[in-house]
Protein backbone atom coordinates (compact mmCIF):
# COMPACT_ATOMS: atom_id res chain seq x y z
CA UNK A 1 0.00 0.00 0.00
CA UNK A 2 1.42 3.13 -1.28
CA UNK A 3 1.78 5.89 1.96
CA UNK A 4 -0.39 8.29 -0.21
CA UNK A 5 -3.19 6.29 -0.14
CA UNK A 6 -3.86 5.72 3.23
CA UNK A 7 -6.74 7.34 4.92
CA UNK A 8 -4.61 8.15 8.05
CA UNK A 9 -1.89 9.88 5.94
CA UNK A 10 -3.84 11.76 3.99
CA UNK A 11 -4.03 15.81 4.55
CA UNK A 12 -7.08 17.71 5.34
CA UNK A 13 -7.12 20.64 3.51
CA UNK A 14 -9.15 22.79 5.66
CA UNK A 15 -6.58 22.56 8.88
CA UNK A 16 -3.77 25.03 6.81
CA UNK A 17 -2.88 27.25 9.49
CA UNK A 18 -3.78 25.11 12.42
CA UNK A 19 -1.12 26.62 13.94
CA UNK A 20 -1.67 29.94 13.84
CA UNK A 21 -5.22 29.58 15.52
CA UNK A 22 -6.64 30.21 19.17
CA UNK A 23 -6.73 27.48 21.71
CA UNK A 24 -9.84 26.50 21.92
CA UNK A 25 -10.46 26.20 17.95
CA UNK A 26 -7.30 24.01 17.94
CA UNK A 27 -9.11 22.34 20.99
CA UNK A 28 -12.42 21.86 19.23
CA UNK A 29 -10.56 20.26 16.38
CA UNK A 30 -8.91 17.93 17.64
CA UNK A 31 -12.38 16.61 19.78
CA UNK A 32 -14.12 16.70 16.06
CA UNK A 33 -11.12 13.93 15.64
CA UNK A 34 -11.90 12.01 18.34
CA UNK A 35 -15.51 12.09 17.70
CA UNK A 36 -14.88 10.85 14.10
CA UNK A 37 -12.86 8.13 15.90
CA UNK A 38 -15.65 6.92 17.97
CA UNK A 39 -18.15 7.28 15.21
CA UNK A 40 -16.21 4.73 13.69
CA UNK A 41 -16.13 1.66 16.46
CA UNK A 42 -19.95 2.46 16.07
CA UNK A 43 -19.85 1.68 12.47
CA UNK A 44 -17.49 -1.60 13.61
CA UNK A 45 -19.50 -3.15 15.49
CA UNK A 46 -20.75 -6.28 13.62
CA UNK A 47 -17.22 -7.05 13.31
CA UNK A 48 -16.89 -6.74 16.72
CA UNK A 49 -19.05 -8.90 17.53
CA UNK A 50 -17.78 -11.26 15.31
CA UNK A 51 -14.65 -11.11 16.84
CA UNK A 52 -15.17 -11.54 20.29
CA UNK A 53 -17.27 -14.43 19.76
CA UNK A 54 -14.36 -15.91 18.10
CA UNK A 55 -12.00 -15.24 20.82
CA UNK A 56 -14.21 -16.10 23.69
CA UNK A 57 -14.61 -19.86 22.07
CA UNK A 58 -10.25 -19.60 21.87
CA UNK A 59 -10.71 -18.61 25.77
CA UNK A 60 -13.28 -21.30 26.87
CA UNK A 61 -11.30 -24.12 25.15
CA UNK A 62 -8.40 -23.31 26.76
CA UNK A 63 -6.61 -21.23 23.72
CA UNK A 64 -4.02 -18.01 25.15
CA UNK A 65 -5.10 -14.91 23.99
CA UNK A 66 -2.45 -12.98 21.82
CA UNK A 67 -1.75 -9.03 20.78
CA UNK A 68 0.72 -8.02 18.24
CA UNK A 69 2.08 -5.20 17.28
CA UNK A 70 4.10 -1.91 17.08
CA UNK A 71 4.52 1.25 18.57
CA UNK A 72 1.39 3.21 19.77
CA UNK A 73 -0.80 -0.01 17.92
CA UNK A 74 0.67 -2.27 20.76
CA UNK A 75 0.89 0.23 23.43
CA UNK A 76 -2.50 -0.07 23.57
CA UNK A 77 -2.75 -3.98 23.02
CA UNK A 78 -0.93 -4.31 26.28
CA UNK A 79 -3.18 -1.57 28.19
CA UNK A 80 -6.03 -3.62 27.19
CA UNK A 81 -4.46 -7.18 27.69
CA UNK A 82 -3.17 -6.03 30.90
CA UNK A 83 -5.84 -5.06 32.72
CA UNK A 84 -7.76 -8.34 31.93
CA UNK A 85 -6.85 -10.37 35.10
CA UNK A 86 -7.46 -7.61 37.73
CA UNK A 87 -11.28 -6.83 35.60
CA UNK A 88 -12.38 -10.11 35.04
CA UNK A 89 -9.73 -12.88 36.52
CA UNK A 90 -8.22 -14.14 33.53
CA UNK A 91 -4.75 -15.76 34.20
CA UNK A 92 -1.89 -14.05 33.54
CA UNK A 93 -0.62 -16.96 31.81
CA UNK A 94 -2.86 -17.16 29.08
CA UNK A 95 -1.62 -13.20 27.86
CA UNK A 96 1.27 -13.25 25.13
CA UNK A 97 2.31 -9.66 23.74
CA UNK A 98 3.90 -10.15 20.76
CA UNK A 99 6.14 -6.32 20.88
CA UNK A 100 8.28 -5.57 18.29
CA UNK A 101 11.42 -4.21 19.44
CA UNK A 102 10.65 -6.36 22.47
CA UNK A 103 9.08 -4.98 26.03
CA UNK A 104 11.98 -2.00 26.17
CA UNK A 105 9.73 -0.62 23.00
CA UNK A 106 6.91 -0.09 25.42
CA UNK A 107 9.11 2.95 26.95
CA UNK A 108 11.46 3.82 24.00
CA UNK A 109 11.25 4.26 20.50
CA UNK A 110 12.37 1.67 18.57
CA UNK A 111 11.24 2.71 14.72
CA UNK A 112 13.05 0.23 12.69
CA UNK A 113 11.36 -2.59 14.63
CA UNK A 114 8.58 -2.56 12.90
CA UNK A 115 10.04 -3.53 9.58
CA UNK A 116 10.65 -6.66 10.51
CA UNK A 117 8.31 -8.96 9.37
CA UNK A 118 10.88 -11.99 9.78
CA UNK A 119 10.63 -11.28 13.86
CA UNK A 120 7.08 -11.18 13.95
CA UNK A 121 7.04 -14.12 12.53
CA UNK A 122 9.62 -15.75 14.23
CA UNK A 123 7.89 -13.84 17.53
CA UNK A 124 4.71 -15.94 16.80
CA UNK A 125 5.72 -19.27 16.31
CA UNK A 126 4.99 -19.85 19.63
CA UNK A 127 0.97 -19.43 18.85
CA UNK A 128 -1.26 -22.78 18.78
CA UNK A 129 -4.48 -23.79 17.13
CA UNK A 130 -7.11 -22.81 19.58
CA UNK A 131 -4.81 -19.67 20.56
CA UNK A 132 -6.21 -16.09 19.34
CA UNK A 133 -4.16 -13.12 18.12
CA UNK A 134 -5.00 -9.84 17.80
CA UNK A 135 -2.83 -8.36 15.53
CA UNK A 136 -3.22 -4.15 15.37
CA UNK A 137 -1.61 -1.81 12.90
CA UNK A 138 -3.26 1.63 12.09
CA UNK A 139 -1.69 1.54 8.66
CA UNK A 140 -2.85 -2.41 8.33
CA UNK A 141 0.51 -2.69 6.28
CA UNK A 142 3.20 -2.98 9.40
CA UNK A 143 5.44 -5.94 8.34
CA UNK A 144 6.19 -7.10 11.68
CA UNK A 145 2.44 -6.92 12.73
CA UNK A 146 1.63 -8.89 9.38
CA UNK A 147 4.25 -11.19 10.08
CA UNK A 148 3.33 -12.31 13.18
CA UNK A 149 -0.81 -12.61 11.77
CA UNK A 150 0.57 -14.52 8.94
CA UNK A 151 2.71 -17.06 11.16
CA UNK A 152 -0.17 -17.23 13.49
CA UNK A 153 -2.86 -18.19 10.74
CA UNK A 154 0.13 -20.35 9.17
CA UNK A 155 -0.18 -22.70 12.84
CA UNK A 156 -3.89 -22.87 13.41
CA UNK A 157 -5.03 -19.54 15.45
CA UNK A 158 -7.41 -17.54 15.32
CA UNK A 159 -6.80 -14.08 13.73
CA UNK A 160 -8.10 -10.89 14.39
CA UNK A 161 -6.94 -7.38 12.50
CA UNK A 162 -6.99 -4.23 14.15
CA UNK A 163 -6.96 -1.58 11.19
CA UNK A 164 -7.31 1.99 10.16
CA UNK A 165 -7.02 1.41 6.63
CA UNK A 166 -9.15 -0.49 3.85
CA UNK A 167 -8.07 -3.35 2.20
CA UNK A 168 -5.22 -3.97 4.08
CA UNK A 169 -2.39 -6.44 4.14
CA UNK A 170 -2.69 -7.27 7.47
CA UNK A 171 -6.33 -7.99 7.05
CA UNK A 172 -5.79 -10.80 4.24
CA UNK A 173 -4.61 -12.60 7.06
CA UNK A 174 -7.29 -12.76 9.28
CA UNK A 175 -10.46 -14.39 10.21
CA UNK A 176 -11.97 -11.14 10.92
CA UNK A 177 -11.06 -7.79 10.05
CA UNK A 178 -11.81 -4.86 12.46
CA UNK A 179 -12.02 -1.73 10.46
CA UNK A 180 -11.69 1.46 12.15
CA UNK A 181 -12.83 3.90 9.32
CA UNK A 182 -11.49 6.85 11.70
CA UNK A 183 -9.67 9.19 8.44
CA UNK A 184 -7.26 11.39 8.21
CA UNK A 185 -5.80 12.76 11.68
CA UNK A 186 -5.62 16.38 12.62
CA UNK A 187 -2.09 15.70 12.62
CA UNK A 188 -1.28 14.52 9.82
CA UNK A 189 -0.29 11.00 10.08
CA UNK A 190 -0.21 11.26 14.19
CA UNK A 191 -1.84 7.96 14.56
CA UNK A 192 -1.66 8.07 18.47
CA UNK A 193 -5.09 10.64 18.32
CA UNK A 194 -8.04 9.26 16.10
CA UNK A 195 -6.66 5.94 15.36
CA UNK A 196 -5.25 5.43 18.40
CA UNK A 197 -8.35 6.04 19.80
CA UNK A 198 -11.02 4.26 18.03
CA UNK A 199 -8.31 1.24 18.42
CA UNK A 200 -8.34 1.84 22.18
CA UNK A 201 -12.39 1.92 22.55
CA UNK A 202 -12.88 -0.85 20.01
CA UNK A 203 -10.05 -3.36 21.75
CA UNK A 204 -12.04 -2.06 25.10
CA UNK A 205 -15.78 -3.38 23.25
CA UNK A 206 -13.95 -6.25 22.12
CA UNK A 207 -12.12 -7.61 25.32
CA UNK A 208 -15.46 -6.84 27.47
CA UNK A 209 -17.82 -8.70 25.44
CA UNK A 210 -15.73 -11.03 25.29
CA UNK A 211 -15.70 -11.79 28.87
CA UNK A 212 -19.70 -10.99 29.42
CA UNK A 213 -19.38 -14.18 27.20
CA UNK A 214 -17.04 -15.85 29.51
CA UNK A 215 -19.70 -14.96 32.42
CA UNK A 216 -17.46 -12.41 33.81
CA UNK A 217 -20.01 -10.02 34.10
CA UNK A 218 -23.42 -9.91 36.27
CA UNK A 219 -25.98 -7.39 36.07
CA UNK A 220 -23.04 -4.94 35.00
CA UNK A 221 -21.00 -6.28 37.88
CA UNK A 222 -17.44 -8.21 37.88
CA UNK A 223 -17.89 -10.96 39.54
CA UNK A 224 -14.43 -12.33 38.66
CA UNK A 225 -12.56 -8.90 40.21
CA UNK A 226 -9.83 -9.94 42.38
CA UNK A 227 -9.77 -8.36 45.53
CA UNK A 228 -6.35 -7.15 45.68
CA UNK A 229 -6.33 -4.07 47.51
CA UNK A 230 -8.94 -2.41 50.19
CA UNK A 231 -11.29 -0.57 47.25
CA UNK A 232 -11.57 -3.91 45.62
CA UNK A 233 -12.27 -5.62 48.54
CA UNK A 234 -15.00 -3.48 48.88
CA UNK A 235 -16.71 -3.87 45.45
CA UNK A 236 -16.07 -7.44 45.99
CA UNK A 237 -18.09 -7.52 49.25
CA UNK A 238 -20.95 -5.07 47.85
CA UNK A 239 -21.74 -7.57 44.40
CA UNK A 240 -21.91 -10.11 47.01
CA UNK A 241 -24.54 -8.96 49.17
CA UNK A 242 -25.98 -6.89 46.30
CA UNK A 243 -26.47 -10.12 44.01
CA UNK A 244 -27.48 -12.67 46.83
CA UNK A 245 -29.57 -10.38 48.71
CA UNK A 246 -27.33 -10.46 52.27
CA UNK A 247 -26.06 -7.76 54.09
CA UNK A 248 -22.59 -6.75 53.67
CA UNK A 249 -21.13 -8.82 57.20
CA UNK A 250 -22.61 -11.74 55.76
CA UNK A 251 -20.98 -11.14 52.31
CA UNK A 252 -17.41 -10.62 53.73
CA UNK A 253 -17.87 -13.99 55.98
CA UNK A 254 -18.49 -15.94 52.36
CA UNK A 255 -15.98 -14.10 50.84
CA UNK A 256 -13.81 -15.09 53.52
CA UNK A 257 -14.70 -18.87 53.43
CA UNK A 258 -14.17 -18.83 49.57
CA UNK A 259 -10.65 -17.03 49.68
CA UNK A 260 -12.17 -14.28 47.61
CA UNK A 261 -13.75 -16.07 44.63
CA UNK A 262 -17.18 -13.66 44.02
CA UNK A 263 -19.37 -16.26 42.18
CA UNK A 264 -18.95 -18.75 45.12
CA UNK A 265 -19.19 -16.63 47.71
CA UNK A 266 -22.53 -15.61 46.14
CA UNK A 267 -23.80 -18.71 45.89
CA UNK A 268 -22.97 -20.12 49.19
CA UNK A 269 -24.73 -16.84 50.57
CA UNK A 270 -27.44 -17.97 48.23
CA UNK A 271 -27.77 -21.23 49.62
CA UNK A 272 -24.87 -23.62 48.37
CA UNK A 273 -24.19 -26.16 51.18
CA UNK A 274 -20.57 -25.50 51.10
CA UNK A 275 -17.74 -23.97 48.55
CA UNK A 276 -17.19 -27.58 46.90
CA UNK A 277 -21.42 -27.67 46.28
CA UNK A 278 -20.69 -24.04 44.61
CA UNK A 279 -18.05 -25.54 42.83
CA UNK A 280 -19.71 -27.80 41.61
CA UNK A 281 -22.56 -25.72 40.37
CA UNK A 282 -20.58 -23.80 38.53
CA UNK A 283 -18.67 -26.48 36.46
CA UNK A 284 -22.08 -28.02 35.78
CA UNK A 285 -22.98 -24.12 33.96
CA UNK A 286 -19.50 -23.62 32.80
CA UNK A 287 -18.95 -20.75 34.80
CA UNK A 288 -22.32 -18.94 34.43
CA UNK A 289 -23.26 -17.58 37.58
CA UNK A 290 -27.19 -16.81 36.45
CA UNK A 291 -27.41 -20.60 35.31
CA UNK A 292 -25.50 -21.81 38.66
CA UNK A 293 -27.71 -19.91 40.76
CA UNK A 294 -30.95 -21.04 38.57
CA UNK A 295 -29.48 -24.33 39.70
CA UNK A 296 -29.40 -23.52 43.19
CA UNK A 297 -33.20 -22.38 43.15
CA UNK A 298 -34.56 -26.17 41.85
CA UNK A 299 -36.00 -28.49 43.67
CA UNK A 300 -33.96 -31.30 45.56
């Protein structure tokens, strides 16, 4: 893909001067770019959808969940990978970041790295069928990020393409493409503002729904948070007693008997005869704490 033809390169005439203006027009304008950003993870959505129903499959089968990519693309692949155990308890262990330039590039610039398709490849041999990658690029022609999607699809996983650009290399490897139809950029060619963040919000829609899928989620509650500090303690304590109807004291005693773990603590407050009875009710609805408790509520 030539750089003059991609939408995030391209110049908008009508910014000449930017410059030269007062704050809050420059202000405004940049907003109108992060509003065009947004409007376009609206326009995304089918896709995904798609997506996350893909990688939530990878997830329940036991697949690793993967993100590759460069510079700002992967900066935000890790933010969103990253926060993943502490928001809904997935194991650290099933995260791979595929970085090129390697985890110092998080911090430091390293351009060049990103020409290297050979390394992302060679970075993603370690992918397996039933794994799912992520693979981002803004340009959708970064030959480390299409190295790694093309070594991953080359193994067996799952593929998804982050993208700002149409008809992209990077998408000709994937099971799904994600396109971000978020344009040119106030700055030219700054890809960290509108692309950056319709990649950021749609990574966001696509991790989370992933996870409601997972039965992570309860009535808009986490109910796999890990309570590692005092606030989360809290919240942990309140979506007990809020979803098994007990009062808080009685919440943090279950929560206590279950070392922490939310959906058994709610249903031993609900009525499970002990943790390994809660246990049990929740391998028999693979995790889903509405089924589980539906379980609870039946007859002997």
């Amino acid at each position: 893909m030539r750089l003059n033809l991609r939408k995030t390169e391209s110049e908008i005439p009508e910014l000449s001067g930017i410059d030269t203006w007062i704050d809050a027009k420059i202000l405004r304008t940049l907003v109108a770019g992060q509003e065009r950003a947004i409007a376009s993870v609206k326009a995304a959505i089918p896709m995904i959808s798609e997506a996350a129903n893909i990688v939530a499959t990878c997830l329940a089968q036991g697949g690793r969940l993967f993100y590759a990519g460069a510079g700002t693309s992967i900066r935000i692949g890790v933010q969103d990978g990253s926060e993943l155990p502490a928001t809904f308890g997935m194991s650290e262990d099933r995260l791979v970041y595929l970085i090129a330039g390697g985890r110092a590039a998080m911090f430091e610039s390293f351009a060049d790295a990103e020409d290297d398709a050979a390394e992302g490849g060679r970075a993603a041999s370690i992918c397996k069928a039933g794994d799912a990658l992520i693979a981002i690029a803004a340009s959708g022609s970064t030959p480390y990020t299409i190295g790694a999607a093309r070594r991953a699809s080359e193994l067996g996983a799952s593929v998804i393409a982050v993208a700002n650009n149409p008809n992209s290399p990077l998408a000709a490897w994937a099971d799904v493409e994600i396109f971000l139809d978020s344009g040119p950029e106030v700055i030219i060619g700054s890809t960290r503002m509108g692309a950056g963040t319709a990649q950021k919000a749609a990574l966001n829609l696509l991790s989370t729904l992933t996870h409601i899928k997972l039965g992570a989620v309860h009535d808009g509650m986490m109910i796999n948070v890990k309570g590692g500090n005092a606030k989360l303690k809290a919240r942990a304590c309140k979506i007990v007693s809020r979803i098994a109807s007990v009062d808080e004291r009685n919440a943090a005693a279950a929560l206590e008997l279950t070392k922490g773990e939310i959906k058994v603590a709610i249903l031993i407050s609900a009525g499970a005869m002990s943790p390994d009875n809660a246990q049990q009710l929740l391998k028999e609805s693979q995790g889903n704490l509405r089924l589980a408790l539906s379980r609870l509520a039946l007859p002997a």
